[in-house]
Protein backbone atom coordinates (compact mmCIF):
# COMPACT_ATOMS: atom_id res chain seq x y z
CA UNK A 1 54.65 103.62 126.70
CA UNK A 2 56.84 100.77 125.69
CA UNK A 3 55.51 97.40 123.99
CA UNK A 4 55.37 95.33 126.98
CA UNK A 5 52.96 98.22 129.17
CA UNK A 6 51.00 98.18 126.17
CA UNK A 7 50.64 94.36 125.78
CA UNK A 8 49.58 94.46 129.55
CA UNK A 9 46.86 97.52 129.12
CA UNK A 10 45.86 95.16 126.04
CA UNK A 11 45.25 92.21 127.85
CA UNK A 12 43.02 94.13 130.47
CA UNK A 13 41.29 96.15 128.34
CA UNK A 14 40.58 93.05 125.72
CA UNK A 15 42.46 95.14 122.77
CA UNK A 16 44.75 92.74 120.57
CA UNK A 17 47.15 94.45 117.76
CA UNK A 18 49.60 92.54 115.82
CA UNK A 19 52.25 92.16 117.78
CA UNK A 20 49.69 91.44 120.26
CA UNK A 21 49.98 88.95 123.39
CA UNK A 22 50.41 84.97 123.63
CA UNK A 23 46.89 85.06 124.61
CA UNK A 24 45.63 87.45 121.98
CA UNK A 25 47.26 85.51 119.04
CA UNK A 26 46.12 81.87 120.35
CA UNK A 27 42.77 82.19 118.94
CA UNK A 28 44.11 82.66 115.51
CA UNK A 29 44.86 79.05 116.16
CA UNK A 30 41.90 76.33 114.83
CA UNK A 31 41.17 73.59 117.43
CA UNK A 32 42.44 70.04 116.63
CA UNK A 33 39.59 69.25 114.36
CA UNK A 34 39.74 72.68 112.56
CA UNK A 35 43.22 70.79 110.94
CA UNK A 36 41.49 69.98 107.66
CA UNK A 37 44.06 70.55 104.85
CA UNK A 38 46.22 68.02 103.94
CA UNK A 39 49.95 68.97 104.37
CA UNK A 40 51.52 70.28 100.99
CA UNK A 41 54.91 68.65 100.64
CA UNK A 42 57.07 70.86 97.91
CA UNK A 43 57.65 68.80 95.00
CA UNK A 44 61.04 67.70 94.13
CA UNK A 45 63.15 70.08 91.57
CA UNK A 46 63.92 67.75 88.33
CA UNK A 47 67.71 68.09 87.16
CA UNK A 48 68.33 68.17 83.37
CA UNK A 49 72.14 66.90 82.75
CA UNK A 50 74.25 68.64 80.81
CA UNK A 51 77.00 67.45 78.17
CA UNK A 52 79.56 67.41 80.92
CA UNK A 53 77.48 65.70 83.67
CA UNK A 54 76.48 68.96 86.14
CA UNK A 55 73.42 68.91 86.89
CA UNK A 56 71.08 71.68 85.94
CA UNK A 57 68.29 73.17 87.69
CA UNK A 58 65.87 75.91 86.38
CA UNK A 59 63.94 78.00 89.12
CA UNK A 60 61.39 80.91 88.07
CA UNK A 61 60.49 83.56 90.08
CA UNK A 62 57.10 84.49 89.22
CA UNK A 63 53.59 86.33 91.12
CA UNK A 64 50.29 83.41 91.05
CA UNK A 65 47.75 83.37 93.26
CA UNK A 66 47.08 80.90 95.80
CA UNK A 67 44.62 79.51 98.83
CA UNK A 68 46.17 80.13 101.92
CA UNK A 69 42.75 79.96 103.64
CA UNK A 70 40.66 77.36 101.97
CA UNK A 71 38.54 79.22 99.22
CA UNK A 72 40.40 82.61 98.95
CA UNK A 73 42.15 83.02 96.62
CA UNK A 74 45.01 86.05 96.90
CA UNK A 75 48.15 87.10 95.00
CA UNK A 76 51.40 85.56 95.97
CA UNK A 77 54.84 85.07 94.86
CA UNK A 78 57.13 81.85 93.91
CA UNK A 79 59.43 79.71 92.54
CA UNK A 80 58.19 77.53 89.37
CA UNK A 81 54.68 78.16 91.16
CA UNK A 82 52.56 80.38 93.03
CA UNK A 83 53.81 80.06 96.26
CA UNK A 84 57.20 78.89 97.55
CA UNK A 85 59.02 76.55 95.82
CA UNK A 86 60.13 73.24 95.04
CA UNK A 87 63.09 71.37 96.91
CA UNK A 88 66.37 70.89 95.17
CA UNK A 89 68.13 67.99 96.42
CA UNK A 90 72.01 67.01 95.02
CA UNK A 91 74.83 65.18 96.60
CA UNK A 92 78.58 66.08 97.50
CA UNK A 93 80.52 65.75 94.78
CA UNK A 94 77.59 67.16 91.84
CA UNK A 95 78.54 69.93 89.77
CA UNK A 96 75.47 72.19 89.32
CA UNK A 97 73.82 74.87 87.06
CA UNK A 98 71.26 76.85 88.60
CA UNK A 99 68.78 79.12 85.65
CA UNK A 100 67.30 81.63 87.89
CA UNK A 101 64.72 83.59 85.48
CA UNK A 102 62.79 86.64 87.38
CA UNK A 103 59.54 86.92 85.95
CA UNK A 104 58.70 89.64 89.01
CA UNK A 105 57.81 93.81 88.33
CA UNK A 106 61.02 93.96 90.37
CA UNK A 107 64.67 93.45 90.60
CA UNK A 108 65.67 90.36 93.14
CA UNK A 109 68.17 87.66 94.13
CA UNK A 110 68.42 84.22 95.00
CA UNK A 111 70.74 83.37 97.78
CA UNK A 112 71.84 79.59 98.32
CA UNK A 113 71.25 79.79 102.52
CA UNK A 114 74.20 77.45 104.29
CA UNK A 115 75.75 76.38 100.71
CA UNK A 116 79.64 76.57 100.52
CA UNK A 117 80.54 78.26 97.45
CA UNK A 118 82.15 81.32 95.79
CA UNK A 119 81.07 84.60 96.53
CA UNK A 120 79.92 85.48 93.13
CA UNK A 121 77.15 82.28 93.10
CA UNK A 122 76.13 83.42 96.18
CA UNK A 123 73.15 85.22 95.16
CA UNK A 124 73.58 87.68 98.00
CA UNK A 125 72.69 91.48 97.24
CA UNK A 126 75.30 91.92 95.01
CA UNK A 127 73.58 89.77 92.55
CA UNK A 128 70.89 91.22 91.01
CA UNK A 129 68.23 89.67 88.81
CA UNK A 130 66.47 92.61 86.72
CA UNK A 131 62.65 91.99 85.68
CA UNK A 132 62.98 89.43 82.59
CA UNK A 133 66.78 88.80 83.64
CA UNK A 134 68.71 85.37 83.86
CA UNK A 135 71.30 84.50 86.29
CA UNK A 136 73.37 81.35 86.02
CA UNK A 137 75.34 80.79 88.67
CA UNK A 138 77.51 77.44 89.18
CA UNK A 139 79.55 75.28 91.19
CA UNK A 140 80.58 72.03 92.69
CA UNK A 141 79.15 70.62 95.98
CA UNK A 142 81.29 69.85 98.60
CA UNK A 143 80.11 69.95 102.02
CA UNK A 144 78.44 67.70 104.43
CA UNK A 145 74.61 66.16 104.36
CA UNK A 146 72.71 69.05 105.57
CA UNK A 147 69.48 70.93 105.39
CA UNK A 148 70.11 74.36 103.34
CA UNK A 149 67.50 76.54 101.80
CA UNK A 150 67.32 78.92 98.88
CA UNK A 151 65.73 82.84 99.01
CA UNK A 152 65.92 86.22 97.51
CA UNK A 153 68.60 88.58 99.09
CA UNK A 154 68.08 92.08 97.23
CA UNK A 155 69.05 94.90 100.07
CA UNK A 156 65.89 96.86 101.55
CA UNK A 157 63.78 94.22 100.65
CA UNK A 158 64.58 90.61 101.16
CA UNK A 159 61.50 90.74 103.91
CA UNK A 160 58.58 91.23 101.51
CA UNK A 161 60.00 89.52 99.20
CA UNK A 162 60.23 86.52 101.68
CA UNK A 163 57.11 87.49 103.23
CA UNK A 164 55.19 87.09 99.70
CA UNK A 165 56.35 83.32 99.45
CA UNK A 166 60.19 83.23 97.91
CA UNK A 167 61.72 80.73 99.88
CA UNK A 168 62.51 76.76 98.74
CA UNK A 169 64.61 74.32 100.64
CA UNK A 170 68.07 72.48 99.39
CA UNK A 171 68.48 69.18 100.63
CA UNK A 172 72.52 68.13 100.34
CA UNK A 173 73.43 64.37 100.53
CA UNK A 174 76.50 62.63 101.57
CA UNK A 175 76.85 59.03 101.16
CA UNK A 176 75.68 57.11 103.08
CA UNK A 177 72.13 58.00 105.20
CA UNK A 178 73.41 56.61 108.33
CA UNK A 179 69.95 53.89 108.48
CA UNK A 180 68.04 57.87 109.21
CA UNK A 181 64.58 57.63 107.73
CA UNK A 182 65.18 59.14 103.70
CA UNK A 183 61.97 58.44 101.87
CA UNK A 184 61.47 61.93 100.67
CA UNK A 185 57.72 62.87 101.33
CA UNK A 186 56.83 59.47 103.37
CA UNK A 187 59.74 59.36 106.12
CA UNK A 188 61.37 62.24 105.26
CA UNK A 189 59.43 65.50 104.94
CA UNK A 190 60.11 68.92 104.81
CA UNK A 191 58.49 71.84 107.02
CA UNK A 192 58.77 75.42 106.52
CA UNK A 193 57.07 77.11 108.81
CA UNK A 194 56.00 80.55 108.42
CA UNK A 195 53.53 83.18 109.82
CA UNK A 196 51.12 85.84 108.32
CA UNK A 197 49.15 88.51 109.43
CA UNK A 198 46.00 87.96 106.73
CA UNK A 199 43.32 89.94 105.69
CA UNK A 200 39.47 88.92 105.99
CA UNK A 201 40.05 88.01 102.03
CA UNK A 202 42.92 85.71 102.92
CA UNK A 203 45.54 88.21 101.46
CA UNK A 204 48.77 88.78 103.34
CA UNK A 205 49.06 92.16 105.35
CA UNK A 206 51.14 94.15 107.71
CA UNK A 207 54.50 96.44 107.35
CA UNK A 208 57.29 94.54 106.85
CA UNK A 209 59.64 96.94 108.56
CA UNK A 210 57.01 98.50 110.91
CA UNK A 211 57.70 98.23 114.84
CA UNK A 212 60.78 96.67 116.65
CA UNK A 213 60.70 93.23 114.71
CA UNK A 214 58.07 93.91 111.34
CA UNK A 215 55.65 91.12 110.67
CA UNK A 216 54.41 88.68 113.63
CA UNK A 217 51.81 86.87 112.32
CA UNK A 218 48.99 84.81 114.26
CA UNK A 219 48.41 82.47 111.06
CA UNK A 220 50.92 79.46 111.46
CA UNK A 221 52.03 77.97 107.44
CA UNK A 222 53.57 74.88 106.94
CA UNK A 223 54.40 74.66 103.50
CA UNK A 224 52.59 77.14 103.14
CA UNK A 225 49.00 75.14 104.13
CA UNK A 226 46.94 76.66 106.98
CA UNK A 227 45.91 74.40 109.46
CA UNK A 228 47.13 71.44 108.22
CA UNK A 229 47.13 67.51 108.82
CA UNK A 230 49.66 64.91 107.42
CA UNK A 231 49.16 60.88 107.21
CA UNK A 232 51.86 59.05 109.07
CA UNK A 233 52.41 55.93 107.70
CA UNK A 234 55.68 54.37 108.84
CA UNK A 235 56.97 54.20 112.58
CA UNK A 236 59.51 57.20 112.55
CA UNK A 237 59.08 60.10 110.46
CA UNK A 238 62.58 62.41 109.52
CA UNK A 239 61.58 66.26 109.78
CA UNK A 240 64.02 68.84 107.96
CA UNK A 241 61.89 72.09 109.89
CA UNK A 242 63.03 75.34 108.60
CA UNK A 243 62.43 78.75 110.26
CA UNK A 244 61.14 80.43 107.04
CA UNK A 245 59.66 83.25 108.76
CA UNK A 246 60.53 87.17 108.74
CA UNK A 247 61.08 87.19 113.08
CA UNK A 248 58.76 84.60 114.65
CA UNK A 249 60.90 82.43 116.54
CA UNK A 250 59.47 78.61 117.16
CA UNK A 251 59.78 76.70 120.32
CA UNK A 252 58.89 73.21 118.72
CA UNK A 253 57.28 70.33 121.17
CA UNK A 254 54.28 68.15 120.95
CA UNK A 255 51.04 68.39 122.19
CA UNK A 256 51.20 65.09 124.70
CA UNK A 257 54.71 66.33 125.38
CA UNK A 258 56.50 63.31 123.68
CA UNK A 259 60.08 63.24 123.33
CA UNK A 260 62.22 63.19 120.15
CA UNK A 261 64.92 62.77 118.50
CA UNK A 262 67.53 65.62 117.10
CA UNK A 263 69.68 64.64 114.55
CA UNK A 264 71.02 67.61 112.45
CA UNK A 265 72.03 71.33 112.74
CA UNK A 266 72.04 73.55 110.02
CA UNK A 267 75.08 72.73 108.32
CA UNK A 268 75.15 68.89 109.24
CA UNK A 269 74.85 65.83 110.97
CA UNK A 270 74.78 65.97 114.87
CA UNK A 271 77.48 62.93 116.22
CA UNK A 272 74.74 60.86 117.60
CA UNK A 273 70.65 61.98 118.53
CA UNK A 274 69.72 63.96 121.07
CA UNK A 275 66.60 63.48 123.03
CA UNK A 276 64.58 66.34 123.63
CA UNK A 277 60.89 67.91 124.61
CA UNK A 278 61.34 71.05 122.60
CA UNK A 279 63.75 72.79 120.22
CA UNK A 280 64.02 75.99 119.41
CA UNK A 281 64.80 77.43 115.84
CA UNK A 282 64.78 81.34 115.06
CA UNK A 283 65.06 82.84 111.82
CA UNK A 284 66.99 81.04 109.22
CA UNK A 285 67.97 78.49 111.64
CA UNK A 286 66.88 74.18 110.49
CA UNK A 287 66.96 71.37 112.30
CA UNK A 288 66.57 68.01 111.55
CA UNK A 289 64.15 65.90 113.94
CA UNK A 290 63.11 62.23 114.11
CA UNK A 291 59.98 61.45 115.61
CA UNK A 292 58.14 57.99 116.83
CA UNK A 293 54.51 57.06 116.09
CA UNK A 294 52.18 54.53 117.07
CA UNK A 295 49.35 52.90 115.12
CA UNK A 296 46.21 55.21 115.06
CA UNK A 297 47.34 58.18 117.15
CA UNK A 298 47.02 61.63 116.69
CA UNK A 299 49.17 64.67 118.07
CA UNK A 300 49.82 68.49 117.31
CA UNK A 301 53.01 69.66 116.99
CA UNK A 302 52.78 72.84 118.63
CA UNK A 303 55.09 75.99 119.06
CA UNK A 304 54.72 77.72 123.02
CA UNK A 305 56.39 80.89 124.31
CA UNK A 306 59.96 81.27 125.59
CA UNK A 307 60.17 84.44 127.05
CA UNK A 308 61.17 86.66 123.90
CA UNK A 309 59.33 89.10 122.17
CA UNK A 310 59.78 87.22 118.75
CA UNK A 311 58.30 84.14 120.42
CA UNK A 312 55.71 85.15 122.40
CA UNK A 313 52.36 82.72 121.31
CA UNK A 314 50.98 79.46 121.81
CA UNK A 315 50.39 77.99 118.85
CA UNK A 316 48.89 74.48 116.95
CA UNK A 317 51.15 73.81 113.24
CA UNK A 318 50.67 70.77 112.39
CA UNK A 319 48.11 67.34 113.53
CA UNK A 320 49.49 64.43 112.68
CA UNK A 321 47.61 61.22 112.39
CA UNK A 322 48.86 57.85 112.05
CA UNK A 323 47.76 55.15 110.35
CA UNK A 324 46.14 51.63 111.95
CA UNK A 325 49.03 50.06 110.74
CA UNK A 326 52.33 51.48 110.14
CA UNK A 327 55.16 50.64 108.19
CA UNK A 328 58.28 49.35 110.22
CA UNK A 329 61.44 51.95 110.48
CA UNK A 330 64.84 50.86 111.45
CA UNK A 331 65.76 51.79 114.93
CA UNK A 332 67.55 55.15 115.35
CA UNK A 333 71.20 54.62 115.06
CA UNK A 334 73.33 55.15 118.18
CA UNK A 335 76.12 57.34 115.82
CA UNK A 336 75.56 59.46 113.10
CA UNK A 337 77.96 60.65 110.48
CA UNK A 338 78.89 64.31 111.55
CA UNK A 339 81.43 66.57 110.18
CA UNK A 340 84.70 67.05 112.03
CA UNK A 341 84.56 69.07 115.15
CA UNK A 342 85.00 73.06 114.09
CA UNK A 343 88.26 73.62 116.97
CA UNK A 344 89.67 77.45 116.89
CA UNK A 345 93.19 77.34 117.18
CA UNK A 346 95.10 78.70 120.21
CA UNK A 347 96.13 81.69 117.91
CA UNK A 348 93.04 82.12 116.60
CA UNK A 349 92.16 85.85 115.43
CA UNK A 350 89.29 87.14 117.58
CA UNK A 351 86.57 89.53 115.69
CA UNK A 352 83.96 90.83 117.41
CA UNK A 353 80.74 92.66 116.34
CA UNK A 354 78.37 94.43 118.66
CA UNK A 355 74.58 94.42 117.07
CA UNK A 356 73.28 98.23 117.54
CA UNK A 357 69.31 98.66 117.83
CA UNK A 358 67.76 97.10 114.61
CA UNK A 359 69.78 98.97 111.98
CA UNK A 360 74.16 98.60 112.71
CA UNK A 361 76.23 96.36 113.56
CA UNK A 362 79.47 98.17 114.85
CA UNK A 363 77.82 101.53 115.02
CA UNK A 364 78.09 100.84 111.17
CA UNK A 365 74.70 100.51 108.87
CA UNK A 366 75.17 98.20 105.75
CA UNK A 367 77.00 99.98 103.29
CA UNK A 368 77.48 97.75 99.62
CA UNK A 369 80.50 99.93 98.64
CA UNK A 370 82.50 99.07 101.66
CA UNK A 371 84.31 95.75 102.65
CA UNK A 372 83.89 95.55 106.54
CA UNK A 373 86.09 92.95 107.09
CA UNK A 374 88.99 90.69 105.13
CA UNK A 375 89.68 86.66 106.38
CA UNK A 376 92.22 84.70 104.84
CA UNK A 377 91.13 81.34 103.22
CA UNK A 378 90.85 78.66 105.22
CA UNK A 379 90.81 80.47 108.64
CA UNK A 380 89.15 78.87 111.39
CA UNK A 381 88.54 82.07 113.68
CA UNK A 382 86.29 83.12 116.86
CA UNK A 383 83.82 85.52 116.63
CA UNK A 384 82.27 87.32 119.63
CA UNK A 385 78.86 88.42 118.79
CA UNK A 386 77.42 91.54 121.24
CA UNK A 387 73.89 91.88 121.45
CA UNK A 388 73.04 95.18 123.32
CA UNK A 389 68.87 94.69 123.37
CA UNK A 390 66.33 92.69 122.18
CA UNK A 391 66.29 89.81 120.26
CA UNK A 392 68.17 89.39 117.16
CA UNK A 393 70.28 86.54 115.38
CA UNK A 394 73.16 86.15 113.54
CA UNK A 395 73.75 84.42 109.77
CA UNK A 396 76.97 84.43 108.21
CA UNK A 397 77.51 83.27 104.77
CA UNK A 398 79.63 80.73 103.44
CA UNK A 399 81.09 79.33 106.48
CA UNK A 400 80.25 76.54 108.78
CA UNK A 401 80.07 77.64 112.95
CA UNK A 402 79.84 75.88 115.89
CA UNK A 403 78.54 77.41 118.71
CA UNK A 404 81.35 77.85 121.93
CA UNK A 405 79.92 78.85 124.46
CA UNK A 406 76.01 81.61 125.20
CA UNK A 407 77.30 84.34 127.85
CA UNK A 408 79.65 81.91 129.14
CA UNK A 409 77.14 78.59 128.81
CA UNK A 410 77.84 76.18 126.56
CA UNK A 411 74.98 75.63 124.25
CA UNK A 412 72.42 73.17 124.82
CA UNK A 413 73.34 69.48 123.15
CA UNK A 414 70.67 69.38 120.33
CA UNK A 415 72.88 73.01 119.30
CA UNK A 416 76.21 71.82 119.25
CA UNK A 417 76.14 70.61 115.80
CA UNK A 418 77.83 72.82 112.84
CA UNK A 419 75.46 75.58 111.92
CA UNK A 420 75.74 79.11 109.77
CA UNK A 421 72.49 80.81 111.94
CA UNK A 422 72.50 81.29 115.73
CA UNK A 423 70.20 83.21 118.17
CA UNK A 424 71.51 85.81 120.30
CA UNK A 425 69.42 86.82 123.12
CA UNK A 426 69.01 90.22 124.16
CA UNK A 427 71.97 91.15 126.23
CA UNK A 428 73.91 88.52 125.74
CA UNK A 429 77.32 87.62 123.99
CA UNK A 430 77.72 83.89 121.68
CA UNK A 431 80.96 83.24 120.72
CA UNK A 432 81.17 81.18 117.65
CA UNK A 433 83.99 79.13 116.25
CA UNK A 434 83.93 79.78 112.51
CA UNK A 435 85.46 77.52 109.34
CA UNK A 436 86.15 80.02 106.38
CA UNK A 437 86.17 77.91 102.95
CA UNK A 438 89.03 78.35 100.44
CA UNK A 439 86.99 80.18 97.57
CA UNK A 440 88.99 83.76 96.89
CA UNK A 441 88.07 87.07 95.58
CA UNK A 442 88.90 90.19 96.89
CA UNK A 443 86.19 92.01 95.43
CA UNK A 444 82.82 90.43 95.63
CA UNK A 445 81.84 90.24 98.72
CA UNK A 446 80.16 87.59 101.26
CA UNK A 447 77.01 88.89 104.06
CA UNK A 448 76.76 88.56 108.19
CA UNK A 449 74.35 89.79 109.11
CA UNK A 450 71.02 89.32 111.72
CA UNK A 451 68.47 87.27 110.04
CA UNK A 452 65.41 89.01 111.55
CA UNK A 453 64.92 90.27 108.10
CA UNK A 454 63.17 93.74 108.87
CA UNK A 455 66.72 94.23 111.15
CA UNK A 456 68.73 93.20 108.04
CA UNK A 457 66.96 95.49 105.66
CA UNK A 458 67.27 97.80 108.49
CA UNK A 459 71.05 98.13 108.00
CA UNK A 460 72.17 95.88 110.19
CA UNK A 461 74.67 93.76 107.69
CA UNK A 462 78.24 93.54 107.00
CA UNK A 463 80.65 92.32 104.42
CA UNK A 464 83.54 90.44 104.48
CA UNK A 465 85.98 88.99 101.40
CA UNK A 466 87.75 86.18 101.72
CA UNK A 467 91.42 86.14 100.14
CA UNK A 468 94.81 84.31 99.87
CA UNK A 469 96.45 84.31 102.81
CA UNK A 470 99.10 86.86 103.42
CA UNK A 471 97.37 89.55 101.09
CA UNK A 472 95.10 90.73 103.30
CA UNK A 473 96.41 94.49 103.82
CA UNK A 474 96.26 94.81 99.81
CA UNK A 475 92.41 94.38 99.61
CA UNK A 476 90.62 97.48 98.73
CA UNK A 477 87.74 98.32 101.40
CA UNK A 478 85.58 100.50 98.35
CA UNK A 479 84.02 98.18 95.78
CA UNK A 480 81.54 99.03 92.56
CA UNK A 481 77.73 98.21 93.79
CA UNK A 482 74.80 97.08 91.32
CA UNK A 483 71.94 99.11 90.43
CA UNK A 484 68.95 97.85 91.81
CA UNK A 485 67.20 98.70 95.25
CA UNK A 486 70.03 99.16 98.13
């Protein structure tokens, strides 16, 4: 019997499971007035400066316990807390220290998601952290305004070590704001949204890397709060919304159906707003959304099926109540200050990967002793990416993308931005035109890989190196792993 047969039977028979139906996993969902917890907004990481001016950061990854649902207290995992973590925010042009101490049972990583840096800062699995271990990595911003984030990488197990509660976002600035609400916390807020499959204590269950996609929740987190509200106070409210979650993917619109405004990709700026009804974000994937309020409403923001098996549910994330008096915002500018268009040249070389079941890409599972593929710096390439069945994505590391074209259909306009994480739905190619930074080294590695993590732990991962031009054919394909879980 395959899932959907089963999800039918279910829905006759009255039987939910947890990868149950839309229907089964709405009343997980509290009515409007069950929204009774105030929104937690992560605080803001404090920099020490060194001698030389770079600007360090200290993150500790460490077990607490925490209240998911009010009054239960359960064990979770996080950064310089209990759960998640707080939000870094630097500017092109910083130099910065990260002190990553791991205070977990377990080896980990921290990987810097959409940052443009050399391989060995990259935190991906190559980088171990041993219990009671430091790592130190470093390096000097230089990419556009965008919405990154920061999580553990270790191979085999980045999804319950997500799933517990690693994950913090990295806000990058750039100048000037382009008159976009930046109040960080009041006009400019941050929402991760995750979900969990809980206990009757409140505790987190489920199998990771169970079933076709692991954990689908029916308990929506934003920031990690359970139902919660937030207090609008000004006119236009900036969301950075990341899709923290293991598979879930969100199809973002409002209860009264309101229209918005999208402003930013993953990896930048769009060139001007896009109006929209709904976005949708899977695994990885950010977007930055502006959003108009009048004096004294109220609204949901809501997340509704789309026809995948990753997004099947219908349900409430967030109420959001104005205030009887708001404080003005300046109208939404009619340009915005975007990177440069990502343009493959006619010459450009073509790679393509073809995504195999959960567990390959290329026929190929992830293997951290073997280099899978060698770009020279500075490329600007196309890469064709295959999907053969069901839903996956596709994260590469380091590089900026835009998206060219979805089985021949150019991506919708709120997409077109640059980005590092793209959906690919089941049978379908996406061609991507990808900007490879100028950071060398022939043998530490960068990841591509899907971002459905229980697929990526799965096997399905490559590496790549990126080197000086013209010495491609002398990089060696066999490199030394860590010890560690892999």
């Amino acid at each position: 019997m395959n899932r959907r047969q089963f999800l039918t039977i279910a829905a006759l028979t009255g039987l939910t499971s947890a990868c149950g139906s839309g229907g089964a996993r709405r009343a997980a969902t509290p009515g409007p007035t069950g929204f009774r917890t105030e929104l937690r907004v992560p605080p803001l990481l404090e920099a020490e400066a060194d001698r030389d001016g770079t600007r360090h950061f200290a993150l500790t990854m460490q077990r607490g316990r925490s209240e998911i649902l009010p009054g239960k207290p359960v064990e979770t995992w996080g950064f310089n807390g209990p759960h998640l973590g707080p939000t870094i925010r630097a500017a092109r042009g910083d130099k910065v220290r990260m002190t990553v101490t791991n205070r977990l049972a377990e080896a980990s990583t921290v990987h810097w998601h959409g940052m443009r840096l050399p391989a060995k800062m990259d935190g991906g699995p190559h980088q171990l952290i041993e219990p009671g271990g430091t790592w130190s990595p470093h390096w000097t911003i230089d990419q556009p305004a965008a919405t990154s984030w920061y999580h553990p990488h270790p191979h085999g197990v980045t999804a319950g070590h997500v799933y517990r509660g690693l994950a913090g976002m990295f806000i990058i600035d750039d100048g000037d704001t382009s008159g976009l609400p930046s109040e960080y916390g009041v006009d400019d807020v941050p929402l991760v949204l995750q979900d969990k499959e809980l206990a009757e204590d409140g505790s987190p269950t489920g199998d990771t890397l169970s079933g076709t996609f692991g954990i689908l929740g029916d308990r929506m987190l934003v920031n990690g709060t359970y139902a919660p509200f937030m207090n609008v106070r000004t006119e236009r409210v900036r969301f950075r919304v990341l899709n923290g979650s293991n598979a879930r993917r969100y199809n973002l619109t409002f209860g009264d159906g309101r229209r918005f405004h999208v402003v930013g990709n993953d990896a930048g700026l769009l060139a001007a707003p896009v109006e929209v009804e709904q976005v949708s974000l899977s695994p990885g994937e950010r977007a930055e959304v502006v959003v108009g309020f009048a004096a004294g409403e109220e609204v949901l923001l809501r997340t509704v099926p789309g026809g995948d098996d990753i997004d099947e549910g219908d349900f409430d994330l967030l109420k959001l109540v104005a205030a009887e008096k708001l404080a003005p915002s300046p109208g939404l500018p009619a340009r915005l200050a975007a990177p440069e268009p990502i343009v493959a040249p006619a010459n450009a070389r073509v790679r393509r990967f073809r995504l195999n079941g959960h567990d390959a890409i290329n026929g190929k599972e992830m293997d951290m002793s073997r280099i899978d593929e060698v770009v020279p710096a500075g490329a600007t390439e196309i890469w064709e990416i295959e999907n053969t069945v069901y839903a996956h994505n596709f994260h590469i590391h380091e590089v900026a993308f835009q998206v060219l074209d979805v089985d021949g259909e150019q991506p919708p306009a709120y997409a077109s931005g640059h980005k590092d994480t793209v959906y690919v739905p089941p049978k379908s190619t996406v061609r991507l035109a990808v900007r490879f930074g100028g950071f060398t080294d022939p043998v530490t590695p960068y990841m591509y890989h899907c971002h459905i993590l229980r697929h990526e732990d799965s096997g399905m991962m490559g590496q790549f190196v990126i080197v000086e031009p013209g010495t491609e054919g002398q990089v060696p394909r066999t490199i030394a792993t860590p010890h560690g879980p892999h």
